[in-house]
Protein backbone atom coordinates (compact mmCIF):
# COMPACT_ATOMS: atom_id res chain seq x y z
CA UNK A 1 -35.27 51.24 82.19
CA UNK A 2 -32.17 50.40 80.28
CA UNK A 3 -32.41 47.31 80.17
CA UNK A 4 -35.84 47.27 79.23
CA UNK A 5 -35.65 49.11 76.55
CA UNK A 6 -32.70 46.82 75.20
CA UNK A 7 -35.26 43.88 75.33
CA UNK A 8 -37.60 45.69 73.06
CA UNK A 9 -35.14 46.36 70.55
CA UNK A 10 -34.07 42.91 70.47
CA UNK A 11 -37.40 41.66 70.70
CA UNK A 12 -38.67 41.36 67.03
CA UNK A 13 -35.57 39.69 65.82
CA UNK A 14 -35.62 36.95 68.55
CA UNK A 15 -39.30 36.18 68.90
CA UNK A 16 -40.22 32.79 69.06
CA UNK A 17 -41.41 30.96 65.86
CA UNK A 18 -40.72 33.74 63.33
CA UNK A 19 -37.31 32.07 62.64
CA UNK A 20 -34.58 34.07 60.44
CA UNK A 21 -36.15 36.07 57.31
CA UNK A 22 -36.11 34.03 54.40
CA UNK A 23 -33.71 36.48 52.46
CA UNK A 24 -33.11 35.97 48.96
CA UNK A 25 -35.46 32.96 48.20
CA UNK A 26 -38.46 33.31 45.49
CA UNK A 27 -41.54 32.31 46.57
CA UNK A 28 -42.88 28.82 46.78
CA UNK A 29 -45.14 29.38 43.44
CA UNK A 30 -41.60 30.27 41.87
CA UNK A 31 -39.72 27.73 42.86
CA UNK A 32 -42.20 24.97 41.46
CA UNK A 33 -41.81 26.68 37.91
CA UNK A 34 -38.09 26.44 38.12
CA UNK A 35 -38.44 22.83 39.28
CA UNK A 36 -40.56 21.98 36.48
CA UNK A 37 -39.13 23.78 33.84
CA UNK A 38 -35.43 21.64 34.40
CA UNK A 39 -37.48 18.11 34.40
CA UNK A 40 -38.74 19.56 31.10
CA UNK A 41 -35.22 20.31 30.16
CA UNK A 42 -34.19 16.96 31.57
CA UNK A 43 -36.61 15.07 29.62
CA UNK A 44 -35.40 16.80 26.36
CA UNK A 45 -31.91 15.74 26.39
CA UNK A 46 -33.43 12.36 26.90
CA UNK A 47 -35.16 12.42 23.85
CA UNK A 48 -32.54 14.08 21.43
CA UNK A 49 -30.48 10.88 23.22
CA UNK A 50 -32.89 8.38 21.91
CA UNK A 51 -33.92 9.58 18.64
CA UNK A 52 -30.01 10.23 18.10
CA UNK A 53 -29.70 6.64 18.93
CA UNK A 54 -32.17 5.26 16.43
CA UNK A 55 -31.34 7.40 14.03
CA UNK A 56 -27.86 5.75 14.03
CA UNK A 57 -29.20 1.92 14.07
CA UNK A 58 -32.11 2.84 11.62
CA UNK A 59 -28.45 4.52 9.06
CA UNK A 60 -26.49 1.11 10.28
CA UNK A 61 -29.86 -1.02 8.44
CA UNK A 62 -29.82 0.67 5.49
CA UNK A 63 -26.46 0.79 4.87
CA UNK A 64 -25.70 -2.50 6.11
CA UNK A 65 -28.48 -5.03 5.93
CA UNK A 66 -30.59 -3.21 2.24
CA UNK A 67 -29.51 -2.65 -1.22
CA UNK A 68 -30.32 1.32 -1.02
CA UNK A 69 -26.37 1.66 -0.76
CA UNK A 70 -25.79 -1.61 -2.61
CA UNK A 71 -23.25 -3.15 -5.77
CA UNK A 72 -24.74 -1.73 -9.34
CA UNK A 73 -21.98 -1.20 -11.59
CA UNK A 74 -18.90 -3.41 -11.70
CA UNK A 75 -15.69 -1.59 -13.51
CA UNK A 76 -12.91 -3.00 -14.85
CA UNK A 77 -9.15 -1.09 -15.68
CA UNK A 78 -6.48 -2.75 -17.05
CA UNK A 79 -7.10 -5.49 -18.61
CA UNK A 80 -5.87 -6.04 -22.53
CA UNK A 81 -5.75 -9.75 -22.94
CA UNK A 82 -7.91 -10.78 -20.39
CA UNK A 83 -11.64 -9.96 -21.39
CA UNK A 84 -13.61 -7.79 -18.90
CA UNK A 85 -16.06 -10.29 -18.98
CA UNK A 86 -14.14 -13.28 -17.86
CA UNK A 87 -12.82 -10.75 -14.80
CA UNK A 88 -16.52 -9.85 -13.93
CA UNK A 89 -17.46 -13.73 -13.70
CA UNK A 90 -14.55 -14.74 -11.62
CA UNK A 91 -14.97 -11.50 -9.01
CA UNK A 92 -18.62 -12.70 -8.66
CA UNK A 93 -19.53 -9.72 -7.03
CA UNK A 94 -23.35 -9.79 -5.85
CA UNK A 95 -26.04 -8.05 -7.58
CA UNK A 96 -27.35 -4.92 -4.85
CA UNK A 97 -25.07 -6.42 -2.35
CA UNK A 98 -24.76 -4.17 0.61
CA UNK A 99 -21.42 -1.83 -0.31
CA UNK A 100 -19.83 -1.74 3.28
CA UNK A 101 -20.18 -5.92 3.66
CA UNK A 102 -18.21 -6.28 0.77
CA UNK A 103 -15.19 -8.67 0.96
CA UNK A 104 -12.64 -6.76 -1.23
CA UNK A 105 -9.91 -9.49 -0.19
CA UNK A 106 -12.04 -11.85 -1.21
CA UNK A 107 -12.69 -10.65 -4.89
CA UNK A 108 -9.17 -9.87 -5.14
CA UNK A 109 -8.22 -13.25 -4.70
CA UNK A 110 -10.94 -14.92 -6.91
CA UNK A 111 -9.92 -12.68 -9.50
CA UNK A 112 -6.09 -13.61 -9.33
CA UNK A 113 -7.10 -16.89 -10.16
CA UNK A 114 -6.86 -16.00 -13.73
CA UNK A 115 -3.80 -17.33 -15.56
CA UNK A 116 -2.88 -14.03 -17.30
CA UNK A 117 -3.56 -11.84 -14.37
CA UNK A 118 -0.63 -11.04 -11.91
CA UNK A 119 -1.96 -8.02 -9.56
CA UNK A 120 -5.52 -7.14 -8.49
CA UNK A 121 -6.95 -3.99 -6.71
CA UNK A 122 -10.44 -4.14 -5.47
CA UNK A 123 -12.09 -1.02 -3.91
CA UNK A 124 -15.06 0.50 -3.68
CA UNK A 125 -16.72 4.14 -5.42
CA UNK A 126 -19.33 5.38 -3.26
CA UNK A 127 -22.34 5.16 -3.68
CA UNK A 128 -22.83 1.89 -5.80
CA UNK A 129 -19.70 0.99 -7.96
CA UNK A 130 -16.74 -1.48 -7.32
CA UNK A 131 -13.81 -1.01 -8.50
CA UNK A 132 -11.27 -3.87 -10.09
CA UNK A 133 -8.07 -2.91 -11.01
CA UNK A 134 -5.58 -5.60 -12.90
CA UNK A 135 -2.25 -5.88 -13.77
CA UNK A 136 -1.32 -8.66 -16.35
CA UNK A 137 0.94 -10.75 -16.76
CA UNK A 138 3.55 -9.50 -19.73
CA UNK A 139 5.28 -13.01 -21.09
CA UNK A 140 9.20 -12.70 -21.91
CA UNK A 141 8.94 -15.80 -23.65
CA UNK A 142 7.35 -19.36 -25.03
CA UNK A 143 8.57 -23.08 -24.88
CA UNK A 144 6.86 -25.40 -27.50
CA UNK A 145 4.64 -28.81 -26.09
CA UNK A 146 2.07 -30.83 -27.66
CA UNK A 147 -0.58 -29.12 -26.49
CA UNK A 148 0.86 -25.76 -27.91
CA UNK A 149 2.35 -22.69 -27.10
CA UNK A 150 2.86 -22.05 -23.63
CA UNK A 151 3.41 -18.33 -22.52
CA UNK A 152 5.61 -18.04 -19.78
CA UNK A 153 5.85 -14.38 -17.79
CA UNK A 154 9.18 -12.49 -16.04
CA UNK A 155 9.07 -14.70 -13.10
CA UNK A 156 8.81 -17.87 -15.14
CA UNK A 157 5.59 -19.01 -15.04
CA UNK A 158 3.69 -20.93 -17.72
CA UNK A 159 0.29 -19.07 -17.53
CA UNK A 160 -1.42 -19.12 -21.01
CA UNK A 161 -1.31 -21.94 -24.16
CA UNK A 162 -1.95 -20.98 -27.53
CA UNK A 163 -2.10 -22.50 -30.70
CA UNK A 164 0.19 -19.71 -32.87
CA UNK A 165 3.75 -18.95 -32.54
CA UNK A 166 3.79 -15.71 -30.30
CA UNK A 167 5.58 -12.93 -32.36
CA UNK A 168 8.51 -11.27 -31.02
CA UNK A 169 8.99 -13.33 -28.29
CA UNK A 170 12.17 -15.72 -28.11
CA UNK A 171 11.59 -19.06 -27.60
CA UNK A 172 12.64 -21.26 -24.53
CA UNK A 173 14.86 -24.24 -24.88
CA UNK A 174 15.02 -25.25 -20.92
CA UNK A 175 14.88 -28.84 -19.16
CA UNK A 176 12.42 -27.39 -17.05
CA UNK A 177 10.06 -24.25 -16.43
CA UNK A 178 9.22 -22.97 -13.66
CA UNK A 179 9.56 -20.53 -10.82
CA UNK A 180 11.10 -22.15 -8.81
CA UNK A 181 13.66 -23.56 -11.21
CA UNK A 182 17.10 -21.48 -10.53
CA UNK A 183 18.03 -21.87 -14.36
CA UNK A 184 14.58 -20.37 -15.70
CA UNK A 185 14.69 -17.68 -13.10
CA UNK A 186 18.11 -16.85 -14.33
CA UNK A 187 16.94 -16.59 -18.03
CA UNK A 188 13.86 -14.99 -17.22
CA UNK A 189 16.09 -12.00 -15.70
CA UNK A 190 18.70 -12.06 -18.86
CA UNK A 191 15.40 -11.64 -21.16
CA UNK A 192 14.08 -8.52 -19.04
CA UNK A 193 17.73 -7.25 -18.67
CA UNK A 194 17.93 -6.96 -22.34
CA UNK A 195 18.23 -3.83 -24.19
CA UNK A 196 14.82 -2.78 -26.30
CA UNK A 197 17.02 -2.85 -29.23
CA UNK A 198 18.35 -5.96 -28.94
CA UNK A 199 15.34 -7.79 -27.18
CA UNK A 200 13.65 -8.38 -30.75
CA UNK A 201 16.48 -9.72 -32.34
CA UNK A 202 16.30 -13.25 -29.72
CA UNK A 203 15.19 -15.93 -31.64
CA UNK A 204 15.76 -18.52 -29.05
CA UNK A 205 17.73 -19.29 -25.53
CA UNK A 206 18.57 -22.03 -23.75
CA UNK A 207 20.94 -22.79 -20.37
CA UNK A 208 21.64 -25.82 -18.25
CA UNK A 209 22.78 -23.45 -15.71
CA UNK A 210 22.14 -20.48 -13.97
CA UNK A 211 25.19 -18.71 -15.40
CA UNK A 212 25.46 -20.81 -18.90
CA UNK A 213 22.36 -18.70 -20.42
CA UNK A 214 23.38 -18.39 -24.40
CA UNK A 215 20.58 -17.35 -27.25
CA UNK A 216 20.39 -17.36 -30.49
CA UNK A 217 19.64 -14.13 -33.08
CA UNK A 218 17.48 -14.32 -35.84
CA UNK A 219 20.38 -13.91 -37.82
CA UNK A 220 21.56 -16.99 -36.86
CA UNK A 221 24.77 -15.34 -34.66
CA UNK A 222 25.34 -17.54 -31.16
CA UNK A 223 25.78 -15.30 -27.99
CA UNK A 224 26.87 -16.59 -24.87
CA UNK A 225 25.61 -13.59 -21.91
CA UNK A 226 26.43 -16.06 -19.34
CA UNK A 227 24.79 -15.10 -15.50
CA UNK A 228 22.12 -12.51 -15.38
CA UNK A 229 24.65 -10.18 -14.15
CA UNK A 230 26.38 -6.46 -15.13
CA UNK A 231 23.24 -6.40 -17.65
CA UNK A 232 24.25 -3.20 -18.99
CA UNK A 233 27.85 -3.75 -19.69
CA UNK A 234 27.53 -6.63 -21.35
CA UNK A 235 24.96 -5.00 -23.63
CA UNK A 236 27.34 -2.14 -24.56
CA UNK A 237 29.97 -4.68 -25.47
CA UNK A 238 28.07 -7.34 -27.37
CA UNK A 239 26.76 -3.92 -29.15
CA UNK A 240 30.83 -3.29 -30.74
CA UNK A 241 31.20 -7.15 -31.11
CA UNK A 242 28.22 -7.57 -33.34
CA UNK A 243 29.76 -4.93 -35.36
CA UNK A 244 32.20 -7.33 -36.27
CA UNK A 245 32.56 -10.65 -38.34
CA UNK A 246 31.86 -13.82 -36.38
CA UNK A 247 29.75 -16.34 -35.55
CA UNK A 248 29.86 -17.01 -31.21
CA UNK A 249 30.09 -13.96 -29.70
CA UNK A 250 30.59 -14.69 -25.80
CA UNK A 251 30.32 -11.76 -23.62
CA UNK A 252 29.49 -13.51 -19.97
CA UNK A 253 32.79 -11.63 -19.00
CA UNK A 254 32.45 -8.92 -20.19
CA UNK A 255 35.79 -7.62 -19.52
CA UNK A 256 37.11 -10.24 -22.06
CA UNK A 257 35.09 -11.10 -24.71
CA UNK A 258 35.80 -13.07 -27.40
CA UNK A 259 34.40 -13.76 -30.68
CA UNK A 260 34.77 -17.04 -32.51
């Protein structure tokens, strides 16, 4: 009888094809939703990917390959003696050319062609301007040919002819000019050394060598600086010499000068 009743009690959990209960788990019409409801997910992310996609080629075009974000306004800073327009044609920056295929090395470079310009800057101001920045050239001096007047900048070179004596400016009376020439680099640096007092009063220089620079005042006095070094102490001497009667007043060193 025991065991009998033991088999009845273990009977309903055990019988054959009823398998364990299916705790926990939605019915079949459930699970389909859930099923369907992530391929719709699934298939959203897909299209955010591609239209996020496009969107980013169709932004590339435009900006890239159309003249919506293209060159309209070219502007020019610093120039004086170079005009604006002259800078404009050399850059030859195109007309509704696409901003970001600009070659700003490029323009730079076609733009430093210009005798009288020493430093360019090209950049760009979104959404349609370029920018050119220029730094000219500032001449310390002029040496006489047939031709004219040739200009001739701190680091000696002849960049500009014109027809008028320059005022203010001392003229050159060298063998050779040039940047590369040892004896106009060293007068170039003596003339940019100079004091802003005295600068004016240089009528003309000359040197065969490096450190033999002499110049003349208007006033017809001699001065013999020497090298293009201690600048500033041979200013403050020749400064007390001038004070004084003479005609040659050499100062190249400066610790003994002499006047003659």
């Amino acid at each position: 009888m025991v065991t009998r009743e033991r088999g009845q009690r273990r009977g309903p959990a055990t019988r054959r094809g009823t398998g364990r209960p299916d705790r926990g788990r939605p019915p079949q019409p459930a699970r389909r939703k859930t099923r369907a409801a992530l391929r719709r997910r699934a298939l959203r992310r897909r299209w955010v990917a591609l239209l996020s996609v496009v969107t980013v080629l169709a932004l590339a075009y435009v900006v890239c390959f159309t003249s919506l974000l293209g060159v309209r306004t070219v502007e020019v800073s610093g120039a004086a003696a170079v005009p604006v327009d002259q800078i404009r044609a050399a850059a030859e920056v195109p007309d509704r050319a696409p901003m970001l295929l600009l070659n700003t090395g490029e323009i730079a470079g076609r733009v430093a062609q210009l005798p009288g310009v020493a430093s360019v800057d090209v950049s760009r101001s979104w959404p349609s301007t370029v920018l050119i920045t220029v730094t000219e050239r500032d001449p310390v001096a002029f040496f006489t040919a047939a031709d004219g007047m040739h200009l001739v900048d701190g680091t000696g070179l002849d960049y500009k002819t014109v027809k008028n004596r320059p005022d203010k400016l001392p003229e050159l009376s060298l063998a050779r000019v040039a940047p590369d020439d040892p004896v106009t680099r060293s007068v170039t640096a003596v003339l940019r050394s100079l004091p802003p007092e005295l600068k004016p009063q240089v009528a003309t220089v000359r040197a065969k060598t490096p450190g033999g620079v002499e110049f003349t005042l208007a006033n017809g006095k001699v001065v013999r600086w020497g090298s293009a070094e201690n600048p500033d102490r041979k200013a403050k001497v020749l400064a007390v010499l001038l004070t004084r009667e003479g005609k040659t007043y050499d100062v190249a060193s400066p610790e003994l000068p002499t006047i003659s």
